[in-house]
PDB file of N, CA and C in Angstrom:
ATOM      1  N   UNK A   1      62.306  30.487 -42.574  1.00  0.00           N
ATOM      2  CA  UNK A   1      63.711  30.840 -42.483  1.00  0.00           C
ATOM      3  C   UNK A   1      64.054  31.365 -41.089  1.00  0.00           C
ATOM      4  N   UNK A   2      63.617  31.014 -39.899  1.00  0.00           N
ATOM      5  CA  UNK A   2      63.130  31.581 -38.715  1.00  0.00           C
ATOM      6  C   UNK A   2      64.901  30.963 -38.011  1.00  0.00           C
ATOM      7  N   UNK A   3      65.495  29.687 -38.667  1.00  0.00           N
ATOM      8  CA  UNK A   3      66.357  29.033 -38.146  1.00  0.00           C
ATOM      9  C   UNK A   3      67.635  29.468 -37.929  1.00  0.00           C
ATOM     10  N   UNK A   4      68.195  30.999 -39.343  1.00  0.00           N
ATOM     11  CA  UNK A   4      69.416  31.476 -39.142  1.00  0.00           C
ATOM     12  C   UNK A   4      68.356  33.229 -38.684  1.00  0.00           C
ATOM     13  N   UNK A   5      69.623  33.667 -38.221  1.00  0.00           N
ATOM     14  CA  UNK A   5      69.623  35.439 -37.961  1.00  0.00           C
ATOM     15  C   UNK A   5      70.002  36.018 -38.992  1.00  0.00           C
ATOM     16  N   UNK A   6      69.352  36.063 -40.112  1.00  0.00           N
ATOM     17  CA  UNK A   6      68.892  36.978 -41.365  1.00  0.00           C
ATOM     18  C   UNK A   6      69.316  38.317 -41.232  1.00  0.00           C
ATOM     19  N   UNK A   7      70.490  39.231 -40.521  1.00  0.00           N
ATOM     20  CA  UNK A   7      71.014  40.144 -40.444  1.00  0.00           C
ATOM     21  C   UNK A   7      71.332  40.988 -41.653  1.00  0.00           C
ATOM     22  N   UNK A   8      71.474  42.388 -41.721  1.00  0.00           N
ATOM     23  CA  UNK A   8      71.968  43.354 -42.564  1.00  0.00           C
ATOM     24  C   UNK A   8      73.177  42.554 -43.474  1.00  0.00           C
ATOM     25  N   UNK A   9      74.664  42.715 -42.271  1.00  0.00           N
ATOM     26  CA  UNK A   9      75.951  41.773 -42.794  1.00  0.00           C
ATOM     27  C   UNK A   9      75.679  40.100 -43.414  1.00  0.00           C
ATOM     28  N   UNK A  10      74.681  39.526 -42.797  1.00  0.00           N
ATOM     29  CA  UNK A  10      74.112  37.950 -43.600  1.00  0.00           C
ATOM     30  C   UNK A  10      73.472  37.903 -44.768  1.00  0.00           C
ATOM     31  N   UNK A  11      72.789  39.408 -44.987  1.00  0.00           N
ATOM     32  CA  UNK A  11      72.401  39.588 -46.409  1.00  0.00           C
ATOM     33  C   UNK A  11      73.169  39.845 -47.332  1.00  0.00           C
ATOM     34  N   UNK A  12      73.898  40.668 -47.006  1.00  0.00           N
ATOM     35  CA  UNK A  12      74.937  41.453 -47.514  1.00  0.00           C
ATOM     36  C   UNK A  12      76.295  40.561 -48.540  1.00  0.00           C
ATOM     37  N   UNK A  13      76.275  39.437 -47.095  1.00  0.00           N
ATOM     38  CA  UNK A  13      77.391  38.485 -47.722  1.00  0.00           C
ATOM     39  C   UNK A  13      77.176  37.444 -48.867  1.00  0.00           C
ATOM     40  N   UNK A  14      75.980  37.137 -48.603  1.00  0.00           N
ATOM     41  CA  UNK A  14      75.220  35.966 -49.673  1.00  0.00           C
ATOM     42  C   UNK A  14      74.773  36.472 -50.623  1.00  0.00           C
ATOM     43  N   UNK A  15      74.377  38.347 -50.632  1.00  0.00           N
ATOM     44  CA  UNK A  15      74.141  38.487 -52.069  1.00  0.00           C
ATOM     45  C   UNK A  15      75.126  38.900 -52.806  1.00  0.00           C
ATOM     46  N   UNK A  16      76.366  39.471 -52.304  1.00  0.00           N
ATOM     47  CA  UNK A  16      78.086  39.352 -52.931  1.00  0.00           C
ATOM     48  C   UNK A  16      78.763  38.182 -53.166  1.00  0.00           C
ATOM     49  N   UNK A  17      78.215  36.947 -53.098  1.00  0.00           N
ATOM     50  CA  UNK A  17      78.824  35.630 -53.270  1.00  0.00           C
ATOM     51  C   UNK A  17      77.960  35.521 -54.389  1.00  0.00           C
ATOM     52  N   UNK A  18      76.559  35.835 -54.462  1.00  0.00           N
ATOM     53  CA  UNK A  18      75.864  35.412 -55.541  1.00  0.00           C
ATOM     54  C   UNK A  18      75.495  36.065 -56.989  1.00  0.00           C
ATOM     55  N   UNK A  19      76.123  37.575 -56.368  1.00  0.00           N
ATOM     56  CA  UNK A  19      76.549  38.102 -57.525  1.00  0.00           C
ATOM     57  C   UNK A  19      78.176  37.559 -58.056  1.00  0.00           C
ATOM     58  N   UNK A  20      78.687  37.638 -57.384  1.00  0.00           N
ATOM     59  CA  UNK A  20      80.496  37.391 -57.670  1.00  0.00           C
ATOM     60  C   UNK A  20      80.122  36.284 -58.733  1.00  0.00           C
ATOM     61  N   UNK A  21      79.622  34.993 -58.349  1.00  0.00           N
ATOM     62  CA  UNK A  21      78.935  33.911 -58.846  1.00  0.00           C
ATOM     63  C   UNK A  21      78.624  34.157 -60.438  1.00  0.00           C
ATOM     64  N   UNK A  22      77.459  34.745 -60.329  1.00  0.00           N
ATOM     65  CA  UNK A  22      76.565  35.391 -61.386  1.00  0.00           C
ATOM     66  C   UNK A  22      78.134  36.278 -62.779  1.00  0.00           C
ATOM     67  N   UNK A  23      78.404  36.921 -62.454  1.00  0.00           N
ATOM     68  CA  UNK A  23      79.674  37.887 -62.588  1.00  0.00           C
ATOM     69  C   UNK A  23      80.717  36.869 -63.551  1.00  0.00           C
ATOM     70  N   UNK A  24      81.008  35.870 -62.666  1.00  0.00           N
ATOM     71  CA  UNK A  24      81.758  34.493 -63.105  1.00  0.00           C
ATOM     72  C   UNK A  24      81.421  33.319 -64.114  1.00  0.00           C
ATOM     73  N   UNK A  25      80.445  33.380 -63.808  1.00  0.00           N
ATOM     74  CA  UNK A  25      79.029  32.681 -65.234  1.00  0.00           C
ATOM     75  C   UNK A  25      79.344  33.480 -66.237  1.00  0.00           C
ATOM     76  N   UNK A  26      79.192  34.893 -66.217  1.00  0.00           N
ATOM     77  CA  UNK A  26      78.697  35.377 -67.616  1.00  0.00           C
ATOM     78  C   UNK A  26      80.260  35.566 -68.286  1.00  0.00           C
ATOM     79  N   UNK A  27      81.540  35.944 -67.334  1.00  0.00           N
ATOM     80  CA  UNK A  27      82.488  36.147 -67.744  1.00  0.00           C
ATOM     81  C   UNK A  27      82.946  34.678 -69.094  1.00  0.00           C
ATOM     82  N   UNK A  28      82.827  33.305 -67.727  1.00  0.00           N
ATOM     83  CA  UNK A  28      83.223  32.192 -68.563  1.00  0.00           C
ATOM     84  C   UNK A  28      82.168  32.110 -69.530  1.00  0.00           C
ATOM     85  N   UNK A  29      81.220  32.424 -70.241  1.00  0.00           N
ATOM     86  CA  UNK A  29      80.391  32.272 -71.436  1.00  0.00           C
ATOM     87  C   UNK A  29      81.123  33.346 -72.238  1.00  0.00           C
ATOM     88  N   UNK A  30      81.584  34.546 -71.400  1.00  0.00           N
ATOM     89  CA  UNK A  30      82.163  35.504 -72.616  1.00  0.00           C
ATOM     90  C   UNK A  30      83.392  35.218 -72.541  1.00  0.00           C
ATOM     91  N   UNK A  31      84.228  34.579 -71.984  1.00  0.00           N
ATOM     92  CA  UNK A  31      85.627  34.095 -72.396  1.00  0.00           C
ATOM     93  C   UNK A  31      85.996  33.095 -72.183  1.00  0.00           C
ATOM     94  N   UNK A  32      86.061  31.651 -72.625  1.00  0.00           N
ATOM     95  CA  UNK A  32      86.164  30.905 -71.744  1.00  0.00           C
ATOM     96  C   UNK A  32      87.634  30.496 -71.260  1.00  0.00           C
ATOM     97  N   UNK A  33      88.149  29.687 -70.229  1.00  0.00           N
ATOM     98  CA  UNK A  33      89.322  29.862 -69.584  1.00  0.00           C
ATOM     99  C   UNK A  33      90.227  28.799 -69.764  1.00  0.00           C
ATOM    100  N   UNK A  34      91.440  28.291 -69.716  1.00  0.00           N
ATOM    101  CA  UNK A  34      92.129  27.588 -69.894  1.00  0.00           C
ATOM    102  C   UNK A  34      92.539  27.629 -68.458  1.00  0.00           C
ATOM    103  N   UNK A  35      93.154  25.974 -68.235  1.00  0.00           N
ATOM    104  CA  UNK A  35      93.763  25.646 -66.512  1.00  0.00           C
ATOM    105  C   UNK A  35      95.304  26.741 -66.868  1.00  0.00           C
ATOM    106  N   UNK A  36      95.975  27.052 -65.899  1.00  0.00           N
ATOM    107  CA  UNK A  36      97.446  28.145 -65.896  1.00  0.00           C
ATOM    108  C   UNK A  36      97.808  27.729 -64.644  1.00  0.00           C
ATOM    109  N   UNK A  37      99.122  27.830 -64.453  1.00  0.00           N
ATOM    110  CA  UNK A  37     100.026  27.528 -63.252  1.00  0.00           C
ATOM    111  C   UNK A  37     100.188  29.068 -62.537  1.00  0.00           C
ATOM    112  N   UNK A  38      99.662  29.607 -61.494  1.00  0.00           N
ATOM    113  CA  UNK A  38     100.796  30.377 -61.156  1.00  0.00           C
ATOM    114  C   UNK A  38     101.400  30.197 -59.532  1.00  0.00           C
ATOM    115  N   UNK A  39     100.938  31.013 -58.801  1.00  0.00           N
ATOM    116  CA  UNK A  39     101.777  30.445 -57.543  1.00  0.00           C
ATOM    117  C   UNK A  39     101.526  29.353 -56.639  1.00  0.00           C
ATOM    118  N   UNK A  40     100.011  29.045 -57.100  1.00  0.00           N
ATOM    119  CA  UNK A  40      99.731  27.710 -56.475  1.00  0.00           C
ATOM    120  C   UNK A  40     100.289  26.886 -56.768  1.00  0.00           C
ATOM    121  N   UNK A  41     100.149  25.675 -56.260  1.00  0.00           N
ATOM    122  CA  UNK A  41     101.237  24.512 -56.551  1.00  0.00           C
ATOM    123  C   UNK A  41     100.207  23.503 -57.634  1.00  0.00           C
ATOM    124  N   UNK A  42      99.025  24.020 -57.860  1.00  0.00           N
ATOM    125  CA  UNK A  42      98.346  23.034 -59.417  1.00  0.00           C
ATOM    126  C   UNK A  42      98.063  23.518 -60.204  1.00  0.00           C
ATOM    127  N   UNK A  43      97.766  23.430 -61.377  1.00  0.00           N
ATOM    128  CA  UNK A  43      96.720  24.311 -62.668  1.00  0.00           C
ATOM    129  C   UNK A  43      95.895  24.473 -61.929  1.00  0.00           C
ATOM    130  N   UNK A  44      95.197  25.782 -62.129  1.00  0.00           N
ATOM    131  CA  UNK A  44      93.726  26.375 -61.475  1.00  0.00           C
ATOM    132  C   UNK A  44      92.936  26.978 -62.872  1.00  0.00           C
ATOM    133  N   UNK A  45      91.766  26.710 -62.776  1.00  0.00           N
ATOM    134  CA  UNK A  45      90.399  27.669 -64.062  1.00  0.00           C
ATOM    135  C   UNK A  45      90.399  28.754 -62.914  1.00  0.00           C
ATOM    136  N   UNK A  46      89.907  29.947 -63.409  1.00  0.00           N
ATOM    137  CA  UNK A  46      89.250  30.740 -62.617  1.00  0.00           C
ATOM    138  C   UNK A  46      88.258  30.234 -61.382  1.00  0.00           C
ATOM    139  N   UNK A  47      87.639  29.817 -61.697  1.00  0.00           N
ATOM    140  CA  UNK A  47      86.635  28.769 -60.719  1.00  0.00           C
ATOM    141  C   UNK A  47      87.405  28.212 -59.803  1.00  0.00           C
ATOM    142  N   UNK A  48      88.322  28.001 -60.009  1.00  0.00           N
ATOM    143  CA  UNK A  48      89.097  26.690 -59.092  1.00  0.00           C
ATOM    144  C   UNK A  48      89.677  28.021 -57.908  1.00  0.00           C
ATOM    145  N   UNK A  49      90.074  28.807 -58.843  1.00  0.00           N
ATOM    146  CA  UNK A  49      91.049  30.242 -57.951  1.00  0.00           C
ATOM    147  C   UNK A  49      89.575  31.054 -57.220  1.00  0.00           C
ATOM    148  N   UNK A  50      88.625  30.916 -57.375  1.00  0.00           N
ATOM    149  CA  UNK A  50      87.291  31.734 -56.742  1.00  0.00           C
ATOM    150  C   UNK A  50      87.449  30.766 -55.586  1.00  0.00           C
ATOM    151  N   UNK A  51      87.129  29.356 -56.019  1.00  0.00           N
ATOM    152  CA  UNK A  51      86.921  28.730 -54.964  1.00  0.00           C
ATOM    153  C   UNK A  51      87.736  29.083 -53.915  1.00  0.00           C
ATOM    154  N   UNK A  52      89.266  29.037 -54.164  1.00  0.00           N
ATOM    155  CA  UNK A  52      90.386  28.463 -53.208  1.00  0.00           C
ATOM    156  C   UNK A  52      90.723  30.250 -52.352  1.00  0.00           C
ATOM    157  N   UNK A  53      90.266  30.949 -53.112  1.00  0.00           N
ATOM    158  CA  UNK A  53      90.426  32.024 -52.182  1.00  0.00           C
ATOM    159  C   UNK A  53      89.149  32.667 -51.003  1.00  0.00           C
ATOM    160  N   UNK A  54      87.797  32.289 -52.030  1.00  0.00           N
ATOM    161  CA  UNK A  54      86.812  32.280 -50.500  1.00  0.00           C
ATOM    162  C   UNK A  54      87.282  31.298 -49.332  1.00  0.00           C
ATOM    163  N   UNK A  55      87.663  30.131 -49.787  1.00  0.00           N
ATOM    164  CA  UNK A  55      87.867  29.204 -48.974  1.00  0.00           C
ATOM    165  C   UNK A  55      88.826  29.333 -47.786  1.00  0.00           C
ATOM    166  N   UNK A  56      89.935  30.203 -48.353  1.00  0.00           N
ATOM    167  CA  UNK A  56      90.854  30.593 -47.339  1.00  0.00           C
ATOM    168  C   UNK A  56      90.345  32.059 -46.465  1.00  0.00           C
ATOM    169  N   UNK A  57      89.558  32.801 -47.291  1.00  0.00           N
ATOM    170  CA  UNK A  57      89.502  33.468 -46.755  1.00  0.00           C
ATOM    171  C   UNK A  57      88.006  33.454 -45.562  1.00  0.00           C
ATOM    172  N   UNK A  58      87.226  32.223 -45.628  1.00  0.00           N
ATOM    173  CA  UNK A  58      86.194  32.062 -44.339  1.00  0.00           C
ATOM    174  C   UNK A  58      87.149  31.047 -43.622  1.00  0.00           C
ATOM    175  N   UNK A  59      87.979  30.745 -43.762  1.00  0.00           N
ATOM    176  CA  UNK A  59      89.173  29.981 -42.898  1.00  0.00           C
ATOM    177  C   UNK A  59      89.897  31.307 -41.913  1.00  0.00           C
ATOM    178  N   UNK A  60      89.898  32.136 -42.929  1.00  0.00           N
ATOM    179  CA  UNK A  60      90.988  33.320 -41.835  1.00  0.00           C
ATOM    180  C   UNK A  60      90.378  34.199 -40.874  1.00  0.00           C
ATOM    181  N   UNK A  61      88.402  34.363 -41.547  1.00  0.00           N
ATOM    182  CA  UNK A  61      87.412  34.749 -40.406  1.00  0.00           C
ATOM    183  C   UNK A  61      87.241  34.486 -39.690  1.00  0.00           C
ATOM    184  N   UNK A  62      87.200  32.867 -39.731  1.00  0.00           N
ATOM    185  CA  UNK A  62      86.901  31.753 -38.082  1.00  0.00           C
ATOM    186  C   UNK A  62      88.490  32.238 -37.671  1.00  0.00           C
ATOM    187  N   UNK A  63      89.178  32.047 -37.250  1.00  0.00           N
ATOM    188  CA  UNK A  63      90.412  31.863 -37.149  1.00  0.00           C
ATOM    189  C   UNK A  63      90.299  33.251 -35.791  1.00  0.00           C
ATOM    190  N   UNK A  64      90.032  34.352 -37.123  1.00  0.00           N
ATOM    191  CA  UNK A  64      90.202  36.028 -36.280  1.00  0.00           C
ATOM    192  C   UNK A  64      89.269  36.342 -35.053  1.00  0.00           C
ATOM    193  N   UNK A  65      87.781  35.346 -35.856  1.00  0.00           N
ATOM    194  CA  UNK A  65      86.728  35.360 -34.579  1.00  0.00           C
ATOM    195  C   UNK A  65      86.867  34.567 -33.545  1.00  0.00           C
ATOM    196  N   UNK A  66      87.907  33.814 -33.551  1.00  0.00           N
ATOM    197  CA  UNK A  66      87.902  32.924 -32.174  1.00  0.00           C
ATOM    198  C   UNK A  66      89.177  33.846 -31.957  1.00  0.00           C
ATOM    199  N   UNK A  67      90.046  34.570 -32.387  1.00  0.00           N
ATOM    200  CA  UNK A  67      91.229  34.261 -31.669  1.00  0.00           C
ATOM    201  C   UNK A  67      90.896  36.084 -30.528  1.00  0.00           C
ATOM    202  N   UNK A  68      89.728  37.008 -31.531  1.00  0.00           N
ATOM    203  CA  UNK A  68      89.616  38.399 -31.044  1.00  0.00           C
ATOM    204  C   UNK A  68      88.302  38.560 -30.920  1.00  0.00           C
ATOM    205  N   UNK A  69      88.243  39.546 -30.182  1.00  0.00           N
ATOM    206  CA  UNK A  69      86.216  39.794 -30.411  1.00  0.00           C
ATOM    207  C   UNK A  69      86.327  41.461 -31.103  1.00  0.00           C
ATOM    208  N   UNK A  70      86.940  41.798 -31.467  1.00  0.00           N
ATOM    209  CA  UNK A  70      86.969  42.991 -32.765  1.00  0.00           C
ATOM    210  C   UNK A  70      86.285  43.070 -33.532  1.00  0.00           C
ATOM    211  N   UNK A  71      85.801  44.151 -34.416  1.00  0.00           N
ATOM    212  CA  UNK A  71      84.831  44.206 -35.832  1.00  0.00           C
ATOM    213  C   UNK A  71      85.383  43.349 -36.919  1.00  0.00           C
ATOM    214  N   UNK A  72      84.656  43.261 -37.860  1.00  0.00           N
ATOM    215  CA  UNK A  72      85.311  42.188 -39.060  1.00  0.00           C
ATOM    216  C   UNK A  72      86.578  43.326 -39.892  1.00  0.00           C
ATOM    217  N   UNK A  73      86.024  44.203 -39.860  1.00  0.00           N
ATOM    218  CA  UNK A  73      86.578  44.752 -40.820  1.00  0.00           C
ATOM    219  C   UNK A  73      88.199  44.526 -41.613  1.00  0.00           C
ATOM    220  N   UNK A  74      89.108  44.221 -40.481  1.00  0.00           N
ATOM    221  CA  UNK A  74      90.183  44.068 -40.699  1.00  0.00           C
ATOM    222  C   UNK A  74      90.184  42.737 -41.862  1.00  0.00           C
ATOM    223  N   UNK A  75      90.074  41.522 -41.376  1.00  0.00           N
ATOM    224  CA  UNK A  75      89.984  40.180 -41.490  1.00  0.00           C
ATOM    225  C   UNK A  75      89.057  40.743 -43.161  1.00  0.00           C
ATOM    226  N   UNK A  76      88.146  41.546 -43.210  1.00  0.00           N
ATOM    227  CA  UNK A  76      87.576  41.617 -44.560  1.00  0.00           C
ATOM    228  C   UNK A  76      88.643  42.524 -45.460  1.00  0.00           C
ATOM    229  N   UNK A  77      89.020  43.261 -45.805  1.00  0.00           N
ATOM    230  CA  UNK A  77      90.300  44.133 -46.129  1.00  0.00           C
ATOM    231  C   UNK A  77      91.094  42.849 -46.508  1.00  0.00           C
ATOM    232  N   UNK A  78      91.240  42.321 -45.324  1.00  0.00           N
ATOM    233  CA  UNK A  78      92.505  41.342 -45.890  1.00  0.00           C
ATOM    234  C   UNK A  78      92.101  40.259 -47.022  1.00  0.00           C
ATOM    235  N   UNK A  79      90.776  39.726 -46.604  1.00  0.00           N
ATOM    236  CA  UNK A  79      90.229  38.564 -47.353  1.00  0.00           C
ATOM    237  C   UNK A  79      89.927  39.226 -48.853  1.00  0.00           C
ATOM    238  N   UNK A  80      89.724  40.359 -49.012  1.00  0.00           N
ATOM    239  CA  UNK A  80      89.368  41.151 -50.558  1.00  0.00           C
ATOM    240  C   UNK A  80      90.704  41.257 -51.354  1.00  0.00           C
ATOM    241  N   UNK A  81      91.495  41.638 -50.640  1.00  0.00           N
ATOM    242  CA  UNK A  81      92.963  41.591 -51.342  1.00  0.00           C
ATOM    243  C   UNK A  81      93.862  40.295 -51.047  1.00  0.00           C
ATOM    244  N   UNK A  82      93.518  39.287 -50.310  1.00  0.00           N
ATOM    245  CA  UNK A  82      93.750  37.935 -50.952  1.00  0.00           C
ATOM    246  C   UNK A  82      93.015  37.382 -51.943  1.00  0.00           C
ATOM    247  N   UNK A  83      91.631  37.707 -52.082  1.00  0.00           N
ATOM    248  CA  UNK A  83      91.456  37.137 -52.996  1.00  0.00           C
ATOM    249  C   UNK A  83      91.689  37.479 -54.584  1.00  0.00           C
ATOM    250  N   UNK A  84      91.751  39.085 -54.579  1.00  0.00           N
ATOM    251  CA  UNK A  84      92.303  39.569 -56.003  1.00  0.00           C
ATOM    252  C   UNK A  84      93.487  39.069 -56.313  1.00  0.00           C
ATOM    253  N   UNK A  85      94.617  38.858 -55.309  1.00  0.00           N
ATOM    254  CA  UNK A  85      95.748  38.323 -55.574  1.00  0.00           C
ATOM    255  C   UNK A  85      95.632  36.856 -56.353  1.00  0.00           C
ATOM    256  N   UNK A  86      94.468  35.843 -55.545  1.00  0.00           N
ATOM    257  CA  UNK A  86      94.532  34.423 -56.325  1.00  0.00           C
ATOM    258  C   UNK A  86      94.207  34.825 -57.128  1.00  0.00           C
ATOM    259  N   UNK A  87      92.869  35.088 -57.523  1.00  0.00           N
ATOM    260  CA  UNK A  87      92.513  35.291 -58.975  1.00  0.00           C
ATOM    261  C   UNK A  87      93.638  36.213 -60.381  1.00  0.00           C
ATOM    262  N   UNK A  88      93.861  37.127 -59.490  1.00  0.00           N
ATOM    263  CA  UNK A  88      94.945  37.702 -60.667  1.00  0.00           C
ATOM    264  C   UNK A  88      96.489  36.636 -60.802  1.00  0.00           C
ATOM    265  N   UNK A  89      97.069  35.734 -59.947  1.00  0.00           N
ATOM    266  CA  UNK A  89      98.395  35.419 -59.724  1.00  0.00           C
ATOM    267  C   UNK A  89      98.787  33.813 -59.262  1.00  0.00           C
ATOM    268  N   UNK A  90      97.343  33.654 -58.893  1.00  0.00           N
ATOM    269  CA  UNK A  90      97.061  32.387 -58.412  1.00  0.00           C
ATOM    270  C   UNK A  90      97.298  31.295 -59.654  1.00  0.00           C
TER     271      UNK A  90
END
């Protein structure tokens, strides 16, 4: 594994994706979900709304890291409360 930089924050992130993951498994076995409309413009499962909000939100990281050389922190704040928003509204 010599190929990436295995950092504190690189651990950190992959084992909160893989719990979130894990978290999301056991939820849909204990409830399972029906597609719902809300502000997106298609039916979304939960899954679909996990997806579409990590997705935007390593879209808005690249974005912050090219545009500043600042700590993450901000850009993370924001990406945690976009993503509660899809999942709860999405």
């Amino acid at each position: 594994m010599s190929w990436m930089a295995w950092t504190l924050p690189v651990a950190i992130f992959f084992t909160t994706i893989g719990i979130i993951l894990v978290c999301m498994t056991a939820y849909e076995l204990y409830s399972p979900c029906v597609e719902r409309k809300g502000f997106l413009p298609i039916a979304t499962t939960r899954g679909d709304r996990l997806f579409i909000g990590l997705l935007v939100s390593a879209y808005f990281h690249l974005v912050y890291v090219g545009l500043t050389d600042m700590a993450l922190w901000l850009p993370l704040g924001i990406s945690v409360i976009w993503l509660a928003i899809v999942l709860r509204w999405g």
